[in-house]
Protein backbone atom coordinates (compact mmCIF):
# COMPACT_ATOMS: atom_id res chain seq x y z
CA UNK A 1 44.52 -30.73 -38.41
CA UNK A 2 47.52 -32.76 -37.04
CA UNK A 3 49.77 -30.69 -34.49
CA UNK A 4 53.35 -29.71 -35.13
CA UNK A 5 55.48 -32.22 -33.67
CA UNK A 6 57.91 -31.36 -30.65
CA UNK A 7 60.45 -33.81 -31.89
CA UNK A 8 62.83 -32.20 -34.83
CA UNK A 9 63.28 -35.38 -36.32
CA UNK A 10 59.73 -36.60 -37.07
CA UNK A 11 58.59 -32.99 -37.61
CA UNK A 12 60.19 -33.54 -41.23
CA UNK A 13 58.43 -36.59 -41.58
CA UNK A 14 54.86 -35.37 -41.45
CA UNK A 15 52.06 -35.79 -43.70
CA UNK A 16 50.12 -32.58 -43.31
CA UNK A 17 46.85 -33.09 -43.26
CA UNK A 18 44.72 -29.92 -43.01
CA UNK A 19 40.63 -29.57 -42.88
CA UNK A 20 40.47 -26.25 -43.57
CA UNK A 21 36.89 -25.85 -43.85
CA UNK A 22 36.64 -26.89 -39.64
CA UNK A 23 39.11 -24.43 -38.78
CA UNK A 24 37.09 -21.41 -37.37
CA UNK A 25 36.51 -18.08 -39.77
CA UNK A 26 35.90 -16.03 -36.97
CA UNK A 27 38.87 -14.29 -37.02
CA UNK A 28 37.32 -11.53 -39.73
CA UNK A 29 38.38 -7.87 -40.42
CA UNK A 30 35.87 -4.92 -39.24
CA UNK A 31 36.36 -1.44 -40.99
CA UNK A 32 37.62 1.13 -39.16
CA UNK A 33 36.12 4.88 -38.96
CA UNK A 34 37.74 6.25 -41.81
CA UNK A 35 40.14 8.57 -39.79
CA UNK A 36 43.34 8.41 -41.62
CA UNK A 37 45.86 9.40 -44.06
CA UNK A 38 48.26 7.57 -45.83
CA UNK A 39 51.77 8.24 -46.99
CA UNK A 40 53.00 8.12 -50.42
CA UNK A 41 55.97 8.65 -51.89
CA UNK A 42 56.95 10.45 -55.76
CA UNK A 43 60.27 10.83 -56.77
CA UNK A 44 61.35 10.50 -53.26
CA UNK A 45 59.36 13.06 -51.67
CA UNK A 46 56.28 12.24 -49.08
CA UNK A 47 52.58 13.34 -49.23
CA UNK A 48 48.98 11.54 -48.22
CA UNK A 49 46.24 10.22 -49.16
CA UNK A 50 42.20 9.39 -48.51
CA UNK A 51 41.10 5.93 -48.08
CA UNK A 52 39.68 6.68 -51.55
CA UNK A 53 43.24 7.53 -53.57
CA UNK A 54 42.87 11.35 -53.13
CA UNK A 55 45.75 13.23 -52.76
CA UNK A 56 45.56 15.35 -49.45
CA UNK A 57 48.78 16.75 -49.35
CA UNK A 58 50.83 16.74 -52.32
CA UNK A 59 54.47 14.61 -51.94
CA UNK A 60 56.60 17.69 -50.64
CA UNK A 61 58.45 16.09 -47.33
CA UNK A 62 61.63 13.79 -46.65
CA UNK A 63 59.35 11.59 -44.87
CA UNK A 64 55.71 10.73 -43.35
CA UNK A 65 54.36 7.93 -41.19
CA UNK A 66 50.94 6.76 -41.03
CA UNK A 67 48.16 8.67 -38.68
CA UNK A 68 47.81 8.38 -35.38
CA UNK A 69 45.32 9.39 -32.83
CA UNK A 70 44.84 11.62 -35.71
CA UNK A 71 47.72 13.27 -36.69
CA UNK A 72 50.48 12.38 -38.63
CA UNK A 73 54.57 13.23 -38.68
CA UNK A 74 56.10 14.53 -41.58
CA UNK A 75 60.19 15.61 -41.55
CA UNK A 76 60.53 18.87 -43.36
CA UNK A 77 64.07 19.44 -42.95
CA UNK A 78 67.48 18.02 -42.01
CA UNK A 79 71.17 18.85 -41.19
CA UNK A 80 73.99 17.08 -40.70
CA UNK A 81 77.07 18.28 -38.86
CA UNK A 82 80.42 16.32 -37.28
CA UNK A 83 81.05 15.90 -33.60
CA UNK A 84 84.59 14.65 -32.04
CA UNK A 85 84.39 11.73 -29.94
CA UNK A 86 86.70 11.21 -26.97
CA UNK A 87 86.52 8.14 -25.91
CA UNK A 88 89.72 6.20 -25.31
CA UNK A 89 88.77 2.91 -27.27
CA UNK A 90 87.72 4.93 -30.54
CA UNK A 91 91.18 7.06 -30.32
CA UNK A 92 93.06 3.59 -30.22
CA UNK A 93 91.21 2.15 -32.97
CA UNK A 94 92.18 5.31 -35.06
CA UNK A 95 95.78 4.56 -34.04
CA UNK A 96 95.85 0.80 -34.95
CA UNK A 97 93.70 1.48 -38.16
CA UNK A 98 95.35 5.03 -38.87
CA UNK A 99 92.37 6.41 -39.61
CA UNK A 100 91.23 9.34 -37.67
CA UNK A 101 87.43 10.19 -39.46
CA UNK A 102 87.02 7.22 -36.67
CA UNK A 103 87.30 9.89 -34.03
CA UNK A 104 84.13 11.46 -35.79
CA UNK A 105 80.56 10.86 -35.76
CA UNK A 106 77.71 12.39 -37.55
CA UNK A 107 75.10 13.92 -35.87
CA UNK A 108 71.82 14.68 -38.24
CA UNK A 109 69.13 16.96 -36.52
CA UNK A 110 65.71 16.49 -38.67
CA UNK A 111 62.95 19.14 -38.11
CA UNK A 112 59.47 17.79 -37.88
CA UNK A 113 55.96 18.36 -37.37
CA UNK A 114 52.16 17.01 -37.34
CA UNK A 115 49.78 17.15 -39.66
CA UNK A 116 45.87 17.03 -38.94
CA UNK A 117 42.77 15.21 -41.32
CA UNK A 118 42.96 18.07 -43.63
CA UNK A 119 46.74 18.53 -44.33
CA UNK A 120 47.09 21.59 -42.45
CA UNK A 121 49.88 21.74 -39.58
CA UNK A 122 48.31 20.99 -36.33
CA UNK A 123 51.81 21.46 -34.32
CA UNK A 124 54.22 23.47 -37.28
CA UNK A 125 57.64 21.41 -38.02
CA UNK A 126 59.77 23.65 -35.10
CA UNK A 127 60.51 20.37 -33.09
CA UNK A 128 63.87 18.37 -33.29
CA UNK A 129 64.98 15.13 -32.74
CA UNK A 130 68.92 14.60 -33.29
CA UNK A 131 70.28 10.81 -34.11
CA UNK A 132 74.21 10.32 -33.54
CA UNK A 133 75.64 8.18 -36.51
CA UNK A 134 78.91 6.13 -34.66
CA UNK A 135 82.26 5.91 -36.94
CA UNK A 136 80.58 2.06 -37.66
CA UNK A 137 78.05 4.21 -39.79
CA UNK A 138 80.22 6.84 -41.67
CA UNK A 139 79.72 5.38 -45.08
CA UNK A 140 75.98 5.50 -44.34
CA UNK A 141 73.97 8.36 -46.66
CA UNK A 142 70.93 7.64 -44.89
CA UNK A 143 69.45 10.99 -43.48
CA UNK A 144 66.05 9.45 -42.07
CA UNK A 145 65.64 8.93 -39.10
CA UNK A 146 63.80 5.72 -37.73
CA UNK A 147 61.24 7.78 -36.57
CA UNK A 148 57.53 5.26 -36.00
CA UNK A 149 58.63 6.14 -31.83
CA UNK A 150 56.92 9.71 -32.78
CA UNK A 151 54.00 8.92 -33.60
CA UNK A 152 50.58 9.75 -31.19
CA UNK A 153 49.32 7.12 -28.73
CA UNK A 154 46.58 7.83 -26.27
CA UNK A 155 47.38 11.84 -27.25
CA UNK A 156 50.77 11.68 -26.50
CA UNK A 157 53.99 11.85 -28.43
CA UNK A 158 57.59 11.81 -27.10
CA UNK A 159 60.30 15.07 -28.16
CA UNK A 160 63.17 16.08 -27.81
CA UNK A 161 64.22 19.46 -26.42
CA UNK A 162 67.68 21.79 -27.39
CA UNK A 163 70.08 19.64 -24.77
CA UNK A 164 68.98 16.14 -25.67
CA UNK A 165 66.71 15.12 -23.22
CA UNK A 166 63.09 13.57 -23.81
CA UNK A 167 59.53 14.45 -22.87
CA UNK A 168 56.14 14.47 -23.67
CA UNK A 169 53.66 16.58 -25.99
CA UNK A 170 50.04 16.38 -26.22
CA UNK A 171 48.16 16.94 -29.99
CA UNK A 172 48.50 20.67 -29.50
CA UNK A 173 52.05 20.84 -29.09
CA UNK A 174 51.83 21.52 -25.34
CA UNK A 175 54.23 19.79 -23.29
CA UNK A 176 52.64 18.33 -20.64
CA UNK A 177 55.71 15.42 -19.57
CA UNK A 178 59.05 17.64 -18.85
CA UNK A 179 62.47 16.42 -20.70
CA UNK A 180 63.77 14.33 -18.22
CA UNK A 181 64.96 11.72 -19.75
CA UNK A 182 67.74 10.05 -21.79
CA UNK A 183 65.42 8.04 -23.86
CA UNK A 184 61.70 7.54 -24.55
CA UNK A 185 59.47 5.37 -26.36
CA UNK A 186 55.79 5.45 -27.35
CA UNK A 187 53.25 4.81 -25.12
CA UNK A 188 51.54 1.38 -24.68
CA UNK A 189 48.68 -0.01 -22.83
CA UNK A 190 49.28 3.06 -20.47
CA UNK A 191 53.25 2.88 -20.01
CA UNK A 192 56.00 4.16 -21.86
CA UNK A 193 59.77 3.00 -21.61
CA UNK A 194 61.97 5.90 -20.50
CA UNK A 195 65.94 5.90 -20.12
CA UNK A 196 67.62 7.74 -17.02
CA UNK A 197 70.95 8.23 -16.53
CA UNK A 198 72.09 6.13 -13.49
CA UNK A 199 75.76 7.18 -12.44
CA UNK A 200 75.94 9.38 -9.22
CA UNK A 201 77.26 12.92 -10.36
CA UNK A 202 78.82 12.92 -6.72
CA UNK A 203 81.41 9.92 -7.66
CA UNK A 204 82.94 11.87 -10.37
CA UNK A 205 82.04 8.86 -12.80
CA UNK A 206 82.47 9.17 -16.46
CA UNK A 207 78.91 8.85 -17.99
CA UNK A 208 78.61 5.82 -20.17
CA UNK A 209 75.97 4.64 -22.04
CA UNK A 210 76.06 1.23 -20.33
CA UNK A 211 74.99 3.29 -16.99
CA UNK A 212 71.39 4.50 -18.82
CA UNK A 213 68.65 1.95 -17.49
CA UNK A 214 65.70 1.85 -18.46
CA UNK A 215 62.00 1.88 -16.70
CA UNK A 216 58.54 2.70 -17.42
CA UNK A 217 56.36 5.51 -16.57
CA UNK A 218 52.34 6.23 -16.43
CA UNK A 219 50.94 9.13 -18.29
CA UNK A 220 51.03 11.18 -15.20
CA UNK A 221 54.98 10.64 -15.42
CA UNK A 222 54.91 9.04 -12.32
CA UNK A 223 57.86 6.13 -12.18
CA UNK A 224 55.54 2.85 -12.03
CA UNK A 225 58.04 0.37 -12.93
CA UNK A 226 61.95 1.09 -11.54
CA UNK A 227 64.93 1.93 -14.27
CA UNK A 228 66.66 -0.98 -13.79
CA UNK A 229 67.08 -2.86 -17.63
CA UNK A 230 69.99 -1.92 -20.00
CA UNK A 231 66.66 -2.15 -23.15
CA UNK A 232 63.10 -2.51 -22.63
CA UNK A 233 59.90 -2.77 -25.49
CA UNK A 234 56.53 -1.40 -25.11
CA UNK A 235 53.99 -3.56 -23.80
CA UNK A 236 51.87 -5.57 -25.95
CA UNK A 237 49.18 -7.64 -24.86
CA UNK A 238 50.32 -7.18 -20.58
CA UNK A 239 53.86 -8.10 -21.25
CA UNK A 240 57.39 -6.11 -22.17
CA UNK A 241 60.47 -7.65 -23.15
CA UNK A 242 63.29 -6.57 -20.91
CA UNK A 243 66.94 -7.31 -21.30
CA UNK A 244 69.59 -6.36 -18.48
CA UNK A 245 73.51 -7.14 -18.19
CA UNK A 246 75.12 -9.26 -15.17
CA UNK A 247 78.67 -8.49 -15.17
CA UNK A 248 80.56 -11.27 -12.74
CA UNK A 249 84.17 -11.20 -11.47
CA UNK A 250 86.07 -13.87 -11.46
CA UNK A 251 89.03 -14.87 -8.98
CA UNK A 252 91.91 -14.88 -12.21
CA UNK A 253 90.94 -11.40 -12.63
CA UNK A 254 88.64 -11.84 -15.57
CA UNK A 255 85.30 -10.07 -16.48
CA UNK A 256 82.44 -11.49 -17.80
CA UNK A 257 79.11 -10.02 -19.04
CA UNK A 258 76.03 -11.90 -19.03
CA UNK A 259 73.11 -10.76 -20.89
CA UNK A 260 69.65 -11.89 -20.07
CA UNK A 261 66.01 -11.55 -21.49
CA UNK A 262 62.48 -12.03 -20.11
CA UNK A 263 59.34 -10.83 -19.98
CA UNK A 264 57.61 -8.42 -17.45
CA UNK A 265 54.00 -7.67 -16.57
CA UNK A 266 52.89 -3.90 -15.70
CA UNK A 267 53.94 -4.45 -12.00
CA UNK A 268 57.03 -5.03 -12.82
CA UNK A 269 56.85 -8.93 -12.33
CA UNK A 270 58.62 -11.50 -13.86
CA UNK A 271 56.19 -13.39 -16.20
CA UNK A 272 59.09 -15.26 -18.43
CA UNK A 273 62.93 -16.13 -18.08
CA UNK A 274 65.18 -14.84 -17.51
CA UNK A 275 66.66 -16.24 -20.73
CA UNK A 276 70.21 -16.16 -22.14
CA UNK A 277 71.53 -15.73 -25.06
CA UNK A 278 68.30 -15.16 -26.59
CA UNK A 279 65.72 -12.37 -28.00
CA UNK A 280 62.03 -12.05 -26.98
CA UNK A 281 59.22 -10.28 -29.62
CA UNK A 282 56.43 -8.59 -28.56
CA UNK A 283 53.22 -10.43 -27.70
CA UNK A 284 51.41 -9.43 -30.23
CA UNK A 285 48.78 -11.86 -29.27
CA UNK A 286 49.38 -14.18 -26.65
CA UNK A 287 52.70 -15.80 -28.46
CA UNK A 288 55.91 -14.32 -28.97
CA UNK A 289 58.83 -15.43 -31.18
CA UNK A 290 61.64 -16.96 -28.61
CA UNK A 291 65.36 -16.70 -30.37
CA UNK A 292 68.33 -18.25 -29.23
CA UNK A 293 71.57 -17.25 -30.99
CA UNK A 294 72.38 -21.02 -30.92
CA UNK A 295 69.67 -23.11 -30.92
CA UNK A 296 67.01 -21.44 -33.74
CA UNK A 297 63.94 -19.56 -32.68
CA UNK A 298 60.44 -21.37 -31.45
CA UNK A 299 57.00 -19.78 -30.13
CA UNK A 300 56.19 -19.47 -26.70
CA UNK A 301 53.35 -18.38 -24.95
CA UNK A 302 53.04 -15.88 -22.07
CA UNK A 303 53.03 -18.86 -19.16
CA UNK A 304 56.68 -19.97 -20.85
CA UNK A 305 55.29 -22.60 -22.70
CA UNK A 306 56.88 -24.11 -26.02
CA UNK A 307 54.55 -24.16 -28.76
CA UNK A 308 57.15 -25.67 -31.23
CA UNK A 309 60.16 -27.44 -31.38
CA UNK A 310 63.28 -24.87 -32.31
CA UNK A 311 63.35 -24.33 -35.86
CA UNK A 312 65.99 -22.75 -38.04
CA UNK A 313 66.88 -18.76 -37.51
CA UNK A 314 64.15 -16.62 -39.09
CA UNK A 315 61.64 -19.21 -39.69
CA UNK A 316 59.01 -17.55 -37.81
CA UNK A 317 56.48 -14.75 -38.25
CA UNK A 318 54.88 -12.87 -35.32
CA UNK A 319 51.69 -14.41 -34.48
CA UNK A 320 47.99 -12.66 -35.57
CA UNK A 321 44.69 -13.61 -35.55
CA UNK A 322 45.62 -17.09 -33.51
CA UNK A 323 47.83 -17.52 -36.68
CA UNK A 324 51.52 -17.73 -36.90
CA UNK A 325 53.74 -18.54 -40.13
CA UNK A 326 56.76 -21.55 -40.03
CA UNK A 327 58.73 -22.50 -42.43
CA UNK A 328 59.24 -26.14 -43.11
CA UNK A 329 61.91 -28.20 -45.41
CA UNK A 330 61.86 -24.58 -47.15
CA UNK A 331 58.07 -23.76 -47.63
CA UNK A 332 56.02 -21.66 -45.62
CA UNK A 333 52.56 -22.25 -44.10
CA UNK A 334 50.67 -21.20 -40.73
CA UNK A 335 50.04 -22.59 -37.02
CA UNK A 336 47.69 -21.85 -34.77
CA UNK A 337 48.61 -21.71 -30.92
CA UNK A 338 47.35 -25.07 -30.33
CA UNK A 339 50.52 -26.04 -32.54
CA UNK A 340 48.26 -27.45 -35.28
CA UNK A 341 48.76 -26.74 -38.93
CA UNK A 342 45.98 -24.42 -40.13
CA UNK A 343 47.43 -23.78 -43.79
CA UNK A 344 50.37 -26.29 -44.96
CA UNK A 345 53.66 -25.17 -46.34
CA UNK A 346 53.47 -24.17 -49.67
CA UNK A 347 54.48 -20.75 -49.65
CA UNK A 348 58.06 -19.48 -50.97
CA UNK A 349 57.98 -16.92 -47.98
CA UNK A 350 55.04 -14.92 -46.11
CA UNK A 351 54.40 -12.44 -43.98
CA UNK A 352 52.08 -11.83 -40.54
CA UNK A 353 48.42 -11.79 -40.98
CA UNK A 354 47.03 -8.05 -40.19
CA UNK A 355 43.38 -7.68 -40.78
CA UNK A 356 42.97 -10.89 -41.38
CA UNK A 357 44.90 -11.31 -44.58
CA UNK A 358 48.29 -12.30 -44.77
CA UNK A 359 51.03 -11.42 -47.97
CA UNK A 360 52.32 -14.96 -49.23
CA UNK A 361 54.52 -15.29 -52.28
CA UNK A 362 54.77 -17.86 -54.88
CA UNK A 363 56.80 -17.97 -57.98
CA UNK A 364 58.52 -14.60 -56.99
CA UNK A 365 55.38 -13.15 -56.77
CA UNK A 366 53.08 -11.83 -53.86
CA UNK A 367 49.53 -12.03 -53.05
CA UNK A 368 47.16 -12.61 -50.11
CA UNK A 369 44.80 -15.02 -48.04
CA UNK A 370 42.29 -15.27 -45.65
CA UNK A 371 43.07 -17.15 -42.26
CA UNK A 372 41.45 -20.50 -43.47
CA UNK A 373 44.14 -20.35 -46.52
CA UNK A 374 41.83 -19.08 -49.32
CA UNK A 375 43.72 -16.87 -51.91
CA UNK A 376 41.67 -13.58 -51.87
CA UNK A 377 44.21 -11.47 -54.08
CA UNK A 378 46.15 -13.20 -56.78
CA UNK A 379 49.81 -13.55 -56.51
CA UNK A 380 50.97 -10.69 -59.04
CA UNK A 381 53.35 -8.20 -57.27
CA UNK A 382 56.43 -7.41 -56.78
CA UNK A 383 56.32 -6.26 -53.55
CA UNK A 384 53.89 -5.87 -50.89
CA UNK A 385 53.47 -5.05 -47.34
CA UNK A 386 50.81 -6.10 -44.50
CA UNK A 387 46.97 -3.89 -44.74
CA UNK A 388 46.98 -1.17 -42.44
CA UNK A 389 43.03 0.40 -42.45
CA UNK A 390 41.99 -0.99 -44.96
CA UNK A 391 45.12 -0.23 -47.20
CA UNK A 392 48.15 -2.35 -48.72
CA UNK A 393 51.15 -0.77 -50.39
CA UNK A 394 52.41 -2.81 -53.53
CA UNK A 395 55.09 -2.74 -56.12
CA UNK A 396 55.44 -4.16 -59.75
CA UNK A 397 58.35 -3.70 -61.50
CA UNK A 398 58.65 -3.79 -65.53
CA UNK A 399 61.54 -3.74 -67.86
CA UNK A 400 61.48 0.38 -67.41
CA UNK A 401 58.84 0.64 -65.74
CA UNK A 402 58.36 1.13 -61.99
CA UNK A 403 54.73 1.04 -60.36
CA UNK A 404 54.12 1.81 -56.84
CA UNK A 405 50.80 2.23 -55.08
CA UNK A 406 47.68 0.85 -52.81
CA UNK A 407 45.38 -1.74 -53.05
CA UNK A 408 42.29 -3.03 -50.97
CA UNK A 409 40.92 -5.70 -49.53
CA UNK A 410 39.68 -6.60 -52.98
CA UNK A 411 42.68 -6.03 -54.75
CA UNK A 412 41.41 -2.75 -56.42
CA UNK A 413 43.92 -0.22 -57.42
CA UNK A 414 42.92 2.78 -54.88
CA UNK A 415 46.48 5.20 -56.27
CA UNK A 416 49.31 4.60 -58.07
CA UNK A 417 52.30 6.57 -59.30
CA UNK A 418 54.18 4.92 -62.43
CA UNK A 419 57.80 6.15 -63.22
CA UNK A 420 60.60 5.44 -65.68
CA UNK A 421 64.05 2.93 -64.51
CA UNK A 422 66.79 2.11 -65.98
CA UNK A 423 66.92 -1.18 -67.79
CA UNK A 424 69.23 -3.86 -66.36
């Protein structure tokens, strides 16, 4: 295996040469408990699934996620109403534009609920959540909310209560983490990001969005690490990607904001950066995908260390099962953290090994392999997406006919749901 080059200009020069059959195969799936439900979707409505392609609860809801900590979220229900916006830049952009819908935002309020192993509510669809479309998305008919934040971890799941504010449920519905906070997230490895509102009500401030900070708390909702980020991600693997704004003033009287990235353990600490001008993934495994807006995008690893040179924008895949996909002179292949090539390029695109199979695409057409590069499913859909217990979603599209469904590891058909298009 010959290592990926730190020096742009002889990486293009390479002759790959890979020995697949030394590269270790220990990096092998193990079947989970069979503890889940899967979401499908018919003519735009959302039931589940068994492992086994047995329909649990027939498609009925806007939307469902995949289980968690047993229990999934469905959305049952959904309004949409206007609000009036007062702040001073949005009424001088209606001005200048003469446009005053600008003023306007829509604010959708989706009702949702959980549903247990057998399809039967475990906490009924009474709770809200409410997502504020800005005038930037009026001509957006979306009415679903990104919505993977409510989903169970380590028996808790954020909410929302009637003035805005965000706690913490437990699988009963109980709430056991009062609203207190601005923002929430998922919990983590133990911690959960939560947004508080920073201005002192005393000053007579103006509350702004740029004075919410962020911080983490402990399942006991006990403030472990300060609010004191303008963003921060869950933690993955010991480490959270934090972002925070410097704003300097200068002596001819102009302001500038600095924004800055890095990396923090669950003390707090700074493990990486801070970095400018850039964008940190998760550590999914002990790399993360560094992006600069100017220079490209390279991996690093959780000491700060470059793995590879920088590389175009969006040449990079997160990193699983010590495998990472890079694209090279317009082909895909994988890396392992040592920086050596473990499958060459010859992909047309690719996507992060999960369960140690990754979705590759040749010829306009997906399939998957193993992490030593052998093809276990034949390239031969449409569409795909990563396994997820045991499970793949898939697409193949006809002439006038549309099929959507799961395969498994073997590239059975486990459901699938056929329905008429319109020919191009």
């Amino acid at each position: 295996m010959k290592k990926l080059i730190t020096m742009p200009k002889i990486i293009c020069k390479i002759f790959i040469i890979c020995t697949l059959n030394t590269i270790a195969t220990s990096c092998s799936y193990t079947p989970q408990p069979d503890d889940v439900l899967y979401p499908i979707c018919v003519d735009g409505k959302y039931g589940y699934i068994d492992s086994t392609g047995k329909v649990i609860v027939e498609p009925k809801y806007l939307k469902a996620d995949i289980f968690r900590n047993g229990l999934g979220v469905v959305i049952t229900d959904y309004n949409i109403d206007s609000i009036k916006r007062s702040d001073k830049f949005l009424q001088i952009t209606a001005q200048i534009q003469q446009d005053t819908s600008i003023l306007y935002s829509k604010r959708i309020t989706y009702k949702y609920g959980y549903l247990n192993k057998k399809g039967q509510f475990q906490i009924e669809p009474k709770l809200v959540i409410r997502h504020i479309c800005g005038w930037l998305e009026k001509h957006s008919d979306s009415a679903i909310y990104h919505f993977n934040e409510l989903g169970f971890s380590r028996g808790l799941a954020m909410y929302q209560d009637t003035s805005g504010k965000f706690g913490y449920i437990n699988t009963h519905g109980k709430v056991v983490l009062a609203p207190l906070y601005e923002g929430a997230k998922r919990f983590r490895e133990g911690l959960a990001p939560v947004a508080v509102n920073c201005v002192d009500s005393t000053a007579g401030l103006k509350r702004l969005r740029s004075d919410i900070r962020w911080g983490y708390i402990n399942p006991k909702g006990e403030m472990v690490i300060q609010p004191k980020y303008h963003s921060a991600q869950s933690f993955y693997n010991g480490v959270a990607t934090v972002k925070y704004r410097q704003t300097k003033y200068r002596k001819n009287g102009h302001i500038e904001i600095e924004n800055y990235c890095m990396g923090i353990d669950r003390q707090g600490n700074t493990k990486l950066g801070p970095y400018d001008f850039c964008n940190l993934s998760p550590f999914y495994e002990s790399v993360a995908i560094y992006t600069h807006m100017l220079l490209g995008c390279q991996y690093i690893n959780k000491v700060g260390d470059k793995i590879t040179p920088w590389l175009p924008h969006n040449s990079l895949t997160s990193f699983n099962y010590d495998r990472g996909g890079f694209r090279l002179n317009g082909k895909w292949g994988f890396i392992n953290e040592q920086a050596q090539i473990v499958i060459p390029p010859q992909y047309d695109s690719v996507q992060a090994f999960n369960e140690g199979l990754a979705a590759v695409m040749q010829n306009d057409q997906w399939g998957y392999i193993d992490t030593i590069g052998k093809q276990v499913i034949p390239c031969k859909y449409d569409y795909v997406s990563h396994f997820n217990r045991g499970l793949a979603p898939f697409g193949i599209n006809h002439r006038t006919l549309k099929i959507e469904g799961y395969i498994n590891r073997q590239g059975k058909i486990i459901w699938q749901h056929e329905s008429l298009t319109e020919m191009q």
